[in-house]
Protein backbone atom coordinates (compact mmCIF):
# COMPACT_ATOMS: atom_id res chain seq x y z
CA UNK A 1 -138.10 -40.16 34.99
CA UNK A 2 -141.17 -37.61 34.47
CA UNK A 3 -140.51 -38.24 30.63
CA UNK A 4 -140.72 -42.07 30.93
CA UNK A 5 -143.67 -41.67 33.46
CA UNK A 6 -145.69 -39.40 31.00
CA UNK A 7 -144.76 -42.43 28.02
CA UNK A 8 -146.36 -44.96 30.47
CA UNK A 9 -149.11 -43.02 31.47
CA UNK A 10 -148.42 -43.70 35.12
CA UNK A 11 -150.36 -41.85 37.39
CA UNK A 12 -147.58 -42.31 40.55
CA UNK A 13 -145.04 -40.08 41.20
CA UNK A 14 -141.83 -41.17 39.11
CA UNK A 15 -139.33 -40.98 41.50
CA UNK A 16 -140.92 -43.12 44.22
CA UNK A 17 -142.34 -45.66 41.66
CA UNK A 18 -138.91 -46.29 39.72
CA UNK A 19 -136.66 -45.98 42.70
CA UNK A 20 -138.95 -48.99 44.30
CA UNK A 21 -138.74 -50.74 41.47
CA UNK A 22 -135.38 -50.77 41.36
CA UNK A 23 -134.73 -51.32 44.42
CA UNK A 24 -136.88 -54.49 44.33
CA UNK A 25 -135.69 -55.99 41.37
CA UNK A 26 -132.58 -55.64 42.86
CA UNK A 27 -133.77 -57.39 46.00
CA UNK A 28 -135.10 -60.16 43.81
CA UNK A 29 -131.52 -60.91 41.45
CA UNK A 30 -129.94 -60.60 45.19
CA UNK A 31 -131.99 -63.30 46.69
CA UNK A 32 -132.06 -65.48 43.40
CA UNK A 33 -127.92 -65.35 42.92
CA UNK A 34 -127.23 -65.99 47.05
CA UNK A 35 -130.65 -67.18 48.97
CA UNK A 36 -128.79 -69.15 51.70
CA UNK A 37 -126.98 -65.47 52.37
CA UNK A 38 -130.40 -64.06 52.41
CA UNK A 39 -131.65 -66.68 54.54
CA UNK A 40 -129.49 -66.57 57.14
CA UNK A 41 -129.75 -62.71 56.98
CA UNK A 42 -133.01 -62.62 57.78
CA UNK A 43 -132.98 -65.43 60.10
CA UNK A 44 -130.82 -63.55 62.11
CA UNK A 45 -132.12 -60.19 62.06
CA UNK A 46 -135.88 -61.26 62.67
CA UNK A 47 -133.71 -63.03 65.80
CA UNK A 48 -132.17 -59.95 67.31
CA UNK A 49 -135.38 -57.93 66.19
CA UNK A 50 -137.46 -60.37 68.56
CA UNK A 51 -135.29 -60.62 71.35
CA UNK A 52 -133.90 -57.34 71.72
CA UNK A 53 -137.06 -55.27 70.39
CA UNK A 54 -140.63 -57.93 70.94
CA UNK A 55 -140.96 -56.11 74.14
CA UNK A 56 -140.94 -52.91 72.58
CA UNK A 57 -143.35 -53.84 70.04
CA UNK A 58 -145.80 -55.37 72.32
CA UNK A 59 -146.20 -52.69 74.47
CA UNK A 60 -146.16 -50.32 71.33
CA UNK A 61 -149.37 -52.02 69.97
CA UNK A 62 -150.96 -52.36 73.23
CA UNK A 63 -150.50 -48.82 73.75
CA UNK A 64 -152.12 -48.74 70.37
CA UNK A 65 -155.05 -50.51 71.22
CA UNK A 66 -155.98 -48.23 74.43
CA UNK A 67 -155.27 -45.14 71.89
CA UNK A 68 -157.87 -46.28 69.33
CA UNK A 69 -160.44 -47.31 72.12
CA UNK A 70 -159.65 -44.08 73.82
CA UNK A 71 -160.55 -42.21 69.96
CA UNK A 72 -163.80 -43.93 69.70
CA UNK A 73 -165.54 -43.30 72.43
CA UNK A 74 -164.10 -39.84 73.15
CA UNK A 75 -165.35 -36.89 71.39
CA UNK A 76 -162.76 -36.94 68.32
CA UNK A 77 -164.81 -40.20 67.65
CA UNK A 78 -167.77 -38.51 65.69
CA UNK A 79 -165.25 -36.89 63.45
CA UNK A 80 -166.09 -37.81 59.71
CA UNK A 81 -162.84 -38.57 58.18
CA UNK A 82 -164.10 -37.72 54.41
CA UNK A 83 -165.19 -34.59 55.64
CA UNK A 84 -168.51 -33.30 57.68
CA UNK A 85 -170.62 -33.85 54.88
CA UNK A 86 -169.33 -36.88 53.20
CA UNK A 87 -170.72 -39.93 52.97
CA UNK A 88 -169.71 -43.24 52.80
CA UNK A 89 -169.73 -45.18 49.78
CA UNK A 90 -170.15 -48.51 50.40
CA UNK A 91 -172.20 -50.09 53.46
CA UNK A 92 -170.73 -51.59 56.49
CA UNK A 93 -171.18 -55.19 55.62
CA UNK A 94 -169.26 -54.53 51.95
CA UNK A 95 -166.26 -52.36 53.63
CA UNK A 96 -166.28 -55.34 56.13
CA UNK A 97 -165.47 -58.19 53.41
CA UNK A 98 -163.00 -55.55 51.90
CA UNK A 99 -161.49 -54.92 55.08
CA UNK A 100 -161.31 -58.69 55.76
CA UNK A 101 -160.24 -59.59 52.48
CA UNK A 102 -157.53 -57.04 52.31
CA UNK A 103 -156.41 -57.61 55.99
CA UNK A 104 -156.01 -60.99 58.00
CA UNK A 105 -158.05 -63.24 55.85
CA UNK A 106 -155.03 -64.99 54.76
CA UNK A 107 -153.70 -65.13 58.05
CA UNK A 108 -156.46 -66.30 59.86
CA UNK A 109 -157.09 -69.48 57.76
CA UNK A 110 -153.93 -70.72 57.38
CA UNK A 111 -152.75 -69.99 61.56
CA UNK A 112 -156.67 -70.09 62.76
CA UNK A 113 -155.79 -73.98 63.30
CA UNK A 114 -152.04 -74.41 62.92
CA UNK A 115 -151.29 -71.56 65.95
CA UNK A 116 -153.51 -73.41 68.80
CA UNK A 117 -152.64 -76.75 67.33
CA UNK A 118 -149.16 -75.61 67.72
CA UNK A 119 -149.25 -74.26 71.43
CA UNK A 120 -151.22 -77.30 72.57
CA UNK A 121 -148.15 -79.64 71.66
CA UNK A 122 -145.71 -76.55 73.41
CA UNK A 123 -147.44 -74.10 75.41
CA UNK A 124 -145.62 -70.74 75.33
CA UNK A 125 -146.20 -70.65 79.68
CA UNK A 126 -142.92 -73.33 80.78
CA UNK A 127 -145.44 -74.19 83.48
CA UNK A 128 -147.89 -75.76 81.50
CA UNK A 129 -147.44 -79.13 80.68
CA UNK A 130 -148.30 -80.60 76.71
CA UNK A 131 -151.87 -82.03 75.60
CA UNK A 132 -153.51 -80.82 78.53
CA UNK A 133 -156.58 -78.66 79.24
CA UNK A 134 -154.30 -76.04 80.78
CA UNK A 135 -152.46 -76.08 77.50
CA UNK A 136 -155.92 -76.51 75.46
CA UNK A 137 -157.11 -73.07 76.97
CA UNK A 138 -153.33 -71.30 77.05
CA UNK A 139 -153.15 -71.95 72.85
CA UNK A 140 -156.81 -70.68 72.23
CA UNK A 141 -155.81 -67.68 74.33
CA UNK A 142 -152.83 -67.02 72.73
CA UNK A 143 -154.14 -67.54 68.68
CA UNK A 144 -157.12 -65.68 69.87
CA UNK A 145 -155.10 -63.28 71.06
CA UNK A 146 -153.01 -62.81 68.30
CA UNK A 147 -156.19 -62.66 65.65
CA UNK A 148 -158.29 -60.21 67.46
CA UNK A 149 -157.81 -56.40 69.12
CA UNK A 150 -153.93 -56.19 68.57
CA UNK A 151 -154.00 -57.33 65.14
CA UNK A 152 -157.00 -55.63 63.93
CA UNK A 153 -154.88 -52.32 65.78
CA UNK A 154 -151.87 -53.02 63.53
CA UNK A 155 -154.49 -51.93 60.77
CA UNK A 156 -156.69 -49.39 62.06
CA UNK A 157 -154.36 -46.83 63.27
CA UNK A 158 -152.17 -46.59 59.69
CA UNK A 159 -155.57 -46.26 58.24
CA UNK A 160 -157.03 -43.65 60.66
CA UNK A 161 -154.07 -41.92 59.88
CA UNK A 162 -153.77 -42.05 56.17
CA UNK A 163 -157.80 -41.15 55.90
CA UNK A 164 -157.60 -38.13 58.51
CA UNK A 165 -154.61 -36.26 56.57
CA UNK A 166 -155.20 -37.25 53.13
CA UNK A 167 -159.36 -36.85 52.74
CA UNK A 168 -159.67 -33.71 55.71
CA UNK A 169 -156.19 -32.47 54.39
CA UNK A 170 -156.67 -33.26 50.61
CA UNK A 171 -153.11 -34.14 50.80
CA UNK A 172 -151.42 -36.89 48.31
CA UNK A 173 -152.43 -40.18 48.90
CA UNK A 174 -148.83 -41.31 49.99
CA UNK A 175 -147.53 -42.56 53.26
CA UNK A 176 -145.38 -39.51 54.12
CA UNK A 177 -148.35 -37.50 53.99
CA UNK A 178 -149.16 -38.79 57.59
CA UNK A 179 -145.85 -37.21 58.45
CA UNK A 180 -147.04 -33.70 57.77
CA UNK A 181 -147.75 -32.46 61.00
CA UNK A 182 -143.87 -33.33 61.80
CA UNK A 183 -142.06 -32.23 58.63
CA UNK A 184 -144.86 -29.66 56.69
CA UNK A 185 -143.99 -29.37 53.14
CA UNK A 186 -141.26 -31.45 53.12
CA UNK A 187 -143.28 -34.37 52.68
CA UNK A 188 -143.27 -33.35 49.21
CA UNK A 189 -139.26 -33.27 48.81
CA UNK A 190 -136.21 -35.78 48.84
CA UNK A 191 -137.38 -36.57 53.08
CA UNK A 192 -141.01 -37.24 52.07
CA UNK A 193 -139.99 -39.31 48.88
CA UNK A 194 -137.97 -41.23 50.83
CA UNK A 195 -140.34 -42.11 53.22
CA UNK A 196 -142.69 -43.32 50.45
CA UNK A 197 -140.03 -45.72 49.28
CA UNK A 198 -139.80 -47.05 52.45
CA UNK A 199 -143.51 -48.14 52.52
CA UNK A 200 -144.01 -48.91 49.17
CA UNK A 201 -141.02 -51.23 49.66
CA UNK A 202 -142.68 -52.55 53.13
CA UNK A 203 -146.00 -53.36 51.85
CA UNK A 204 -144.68 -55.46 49.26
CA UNK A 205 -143.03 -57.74 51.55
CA UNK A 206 -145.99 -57.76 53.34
CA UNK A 207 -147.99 -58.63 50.50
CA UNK A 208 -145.53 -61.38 49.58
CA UNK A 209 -145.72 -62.96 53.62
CA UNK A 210 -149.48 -63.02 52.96
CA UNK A 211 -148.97 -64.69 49.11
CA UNK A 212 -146.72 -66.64 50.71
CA UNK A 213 -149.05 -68.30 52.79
CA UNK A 214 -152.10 -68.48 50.59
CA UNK A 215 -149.70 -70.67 48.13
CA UNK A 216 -148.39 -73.17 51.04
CA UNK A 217 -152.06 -73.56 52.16
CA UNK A 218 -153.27 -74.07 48.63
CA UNK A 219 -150.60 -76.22 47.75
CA UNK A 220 -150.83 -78.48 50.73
CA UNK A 221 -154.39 -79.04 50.17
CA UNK A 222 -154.17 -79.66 46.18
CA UNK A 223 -151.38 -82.29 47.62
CA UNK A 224 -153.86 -83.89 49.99
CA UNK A 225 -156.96 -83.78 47.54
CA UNK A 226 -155.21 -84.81 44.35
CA UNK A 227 -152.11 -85.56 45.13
CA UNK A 228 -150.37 -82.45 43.38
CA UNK A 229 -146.76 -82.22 44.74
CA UNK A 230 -145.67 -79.85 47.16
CA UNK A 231 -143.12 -78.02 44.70
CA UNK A 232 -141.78 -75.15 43.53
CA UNK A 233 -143.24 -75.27 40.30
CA UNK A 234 -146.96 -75.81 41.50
CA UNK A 235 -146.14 -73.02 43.74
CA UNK A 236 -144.93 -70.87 41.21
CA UNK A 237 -148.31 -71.34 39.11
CA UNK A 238 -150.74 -70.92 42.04
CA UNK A 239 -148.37 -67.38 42.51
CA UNK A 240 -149.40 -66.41 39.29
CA UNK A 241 -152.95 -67.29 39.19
CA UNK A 242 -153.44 -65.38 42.74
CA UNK A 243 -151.32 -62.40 41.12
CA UNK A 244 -153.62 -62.40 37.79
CA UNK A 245 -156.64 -62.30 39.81
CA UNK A 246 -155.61 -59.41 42.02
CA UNK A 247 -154.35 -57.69 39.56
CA UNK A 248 -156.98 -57.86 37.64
CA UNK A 249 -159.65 -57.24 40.24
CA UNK A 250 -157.99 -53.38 41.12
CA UNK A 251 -157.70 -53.01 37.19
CA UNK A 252 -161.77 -53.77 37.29
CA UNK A 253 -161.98 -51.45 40.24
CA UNK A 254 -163.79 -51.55 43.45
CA UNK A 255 -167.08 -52.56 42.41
CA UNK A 256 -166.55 -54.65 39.97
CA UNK A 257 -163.13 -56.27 41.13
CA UNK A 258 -161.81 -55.90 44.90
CA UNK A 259 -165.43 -55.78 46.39
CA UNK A 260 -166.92 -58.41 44.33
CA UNK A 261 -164.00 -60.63 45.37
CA UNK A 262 -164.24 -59.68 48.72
CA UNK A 263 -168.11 -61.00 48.91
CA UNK A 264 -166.99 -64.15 47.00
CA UNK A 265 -164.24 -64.71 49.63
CA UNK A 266 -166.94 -63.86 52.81
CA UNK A 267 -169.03 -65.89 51.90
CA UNK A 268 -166.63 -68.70 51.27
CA UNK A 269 -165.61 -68.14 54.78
CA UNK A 270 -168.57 -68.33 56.14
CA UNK A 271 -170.02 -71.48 53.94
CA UNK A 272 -166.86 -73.17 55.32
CA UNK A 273 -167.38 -72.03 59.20
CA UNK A 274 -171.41 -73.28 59.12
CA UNK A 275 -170.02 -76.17 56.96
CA UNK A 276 -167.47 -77.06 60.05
CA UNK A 277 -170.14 -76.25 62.72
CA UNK A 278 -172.54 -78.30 61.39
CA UNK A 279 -170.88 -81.53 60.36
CA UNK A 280 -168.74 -81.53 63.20
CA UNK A 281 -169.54 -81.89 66.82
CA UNK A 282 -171.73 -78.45 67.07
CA UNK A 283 -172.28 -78.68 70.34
CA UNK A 284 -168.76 -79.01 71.41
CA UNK A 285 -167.89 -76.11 68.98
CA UNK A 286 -171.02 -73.80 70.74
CA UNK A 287 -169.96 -74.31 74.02
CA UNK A 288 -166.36 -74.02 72.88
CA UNK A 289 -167.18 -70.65 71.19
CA UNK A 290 -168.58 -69.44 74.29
CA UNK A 291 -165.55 -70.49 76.82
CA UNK A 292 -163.03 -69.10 74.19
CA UNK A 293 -164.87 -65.77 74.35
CA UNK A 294 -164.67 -65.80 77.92
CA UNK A 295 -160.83 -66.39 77.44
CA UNK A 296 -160.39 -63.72 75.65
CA UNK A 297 -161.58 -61.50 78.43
CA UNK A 298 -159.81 -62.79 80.92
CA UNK A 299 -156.45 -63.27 79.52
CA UNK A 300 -156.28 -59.84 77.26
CA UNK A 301 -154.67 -57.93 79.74
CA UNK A 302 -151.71 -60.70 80.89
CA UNK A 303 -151.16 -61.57 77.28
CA UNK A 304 -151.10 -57.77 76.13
CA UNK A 305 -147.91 -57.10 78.48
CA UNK A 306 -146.64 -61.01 78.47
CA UNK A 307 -143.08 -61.15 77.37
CA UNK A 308 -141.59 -64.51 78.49
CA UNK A 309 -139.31 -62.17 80.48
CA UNK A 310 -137.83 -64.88 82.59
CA UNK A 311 -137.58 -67.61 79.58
CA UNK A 312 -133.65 -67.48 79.58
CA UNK A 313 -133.78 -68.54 83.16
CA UNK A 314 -136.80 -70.86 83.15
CA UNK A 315 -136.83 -72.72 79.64
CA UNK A 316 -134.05 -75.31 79.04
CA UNK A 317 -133.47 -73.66 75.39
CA UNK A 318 -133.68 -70.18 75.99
CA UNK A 319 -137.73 -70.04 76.00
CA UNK A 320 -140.46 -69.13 73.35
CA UNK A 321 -139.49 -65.96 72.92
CA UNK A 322 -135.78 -65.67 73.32
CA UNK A 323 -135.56 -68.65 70.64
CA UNK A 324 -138.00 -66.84 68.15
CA UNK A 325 -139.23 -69.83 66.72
CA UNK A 326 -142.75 -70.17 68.28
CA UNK A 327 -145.65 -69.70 65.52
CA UNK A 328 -146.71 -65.83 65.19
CA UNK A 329 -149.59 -65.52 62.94
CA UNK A 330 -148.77 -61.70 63.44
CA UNK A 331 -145.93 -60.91 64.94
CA UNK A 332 -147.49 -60.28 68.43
CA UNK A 333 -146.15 -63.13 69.74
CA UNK A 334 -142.54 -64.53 69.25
């Protein structure tokens, strides 16, 4: 493997690379040969997962939230993660739009209006009837919810982690390296390679959820505007325009690839928001800004530790979150 890595001038280490190839490609013939197998796989796993585990994982990134609040005001708050005399190398408004870019900008246009749209036709509370303003103000909560603290959370503490460890540390810039406190220089054997695989393999499914859908979002509205069908093969070429583009942006580097996108895609953002505020009722949208802000506050808490608990007895069909098929733009919710 370090022969063929040297050929290719890959600057990874060999065995994590090839295994996760292989691995994937593997994934990929599997899926392609028996995707109704896969399907249902899946299907039922994310199933169990929710049922048996959502509570687990709520209070897990909950608990992360009051961690990460806890690190910024305390004392280890003023720590410089590059090291006490390192500077950063981009301002905050540029990190921002790569942060945003790279995290739940996706997500956030294509379940910013499907989510509360979605919970105003069935609330996830059994006590709050449809098309309401009960149910108006319980789907804001909940997309609001599920776009703000927590998610932003799910982010911040692998990256706290990752830029305490490997920049204070100098250790390899490799997921197992956050592990080093727990397993020392093993991070560097068969345990620590392993490890790697694992989130290599993880962040490309992740990265394939978000692709995912960016191509049924574009694809719906090249359907609506032009009346493109909503295929597989349009699909499969919006895929590979969105792959050239990335990939060439990180082959261009930061300045002139991932951060230039990442302004380009701001500032798209933000044309469209003033573009919606502005044409549209703006006062409505002001004073709806306002009460959903207020919202947030008050239901943060509640919706932090909500877990449907008494769905199986209270829902007809098992509940929102026993069924698993409510919308999660994250995975906070069921």
């Amino acid at each position: 493997m370090e022969k063929l890595a040297r050929k290719l001038r890959l600057e990874t280490d060999p065995v994590i690379f090839f295994v996760s190839a292989a691995i994937m490609v593997v994934f990929l013939i599997t899926l392609l040969l028996i995707p109704d197998t896969i399907e249902q796989a899946f299907g039922a796993g994310r199933t169990w997962i929710v049922t048996n585990l959502g509570w687990f994982f709520i209070f897990g990134v909950t608990t992360w939230v009051i961690f990460l609040l806890w690190v910024a005001i305390s004392r280890y708050g003023t720590i410089r993660l590059g090291g006490n005399d390192a500077k950063p190398d981009y301002g905050n408004i540029s990190w921002f739009t790569m942060l945003f870019a790279g995290g739940i900008g996706t997500v956030l246009m294509f379940w910013g209006v499907a989510e509360p749209i979605s919970h105003f036709s069935n609330p996830p509370h059994p006590e709050v009837e449809p098309f309401t303003v009960a149910a108006a103000d319980d789907a804001i909560g909940f997309a609001i919810y599920h776009l703000g603290l927590h998610t932003w959370a799910i982010f911040t503490l692998p990256g706290l982690a990752f830029a305490y460890f490997i920049y204070r540390y100098d250790l390899p810039m490799r997921y197992s390296s956050v592990f080093y406190p727990l397993i020392g220089d093993r991070i560097y054997g068969p345990l620590g390679k392993t490890l790697d695989v694992f989130a290599v393999l993880g962040t490309l499914f992740g990265v394939a959820v978000s692709i995912g859908l960016g191509t049924q979002q574009i694809n719906a509205g090249l359907t609506e505007l032009m009346g493109i069908p909503n295929a597989v093969t349009p699909k499969v070429i919006i895929i590979a325009v969105l792959t050239t583009v990335a990939v060439g942006s990180i082959v261009a580097g930061l300045d002139s690839g991932v951060k230039l996108l990442s302004n380009i895609n701001i500032g798209m953002a933000v044309g469209l928001m003033f573009f919606v505020l502005f044409t549209g009722s703006t006062v409505f949208l002001l004073r709806a800004t306002i009460e959903t802000l207020g919202l947030y506050i008050y239901n943060i808490v509640p919706m932090a530790f909500w877990n449907d608990t008494l769905a199986q007895y209270t829902h007809e069909e098992g509940g929102w979150g026993w069924q698993a098929t409510g919308p999660s733009s994250t995975g906070l919710g069921p």
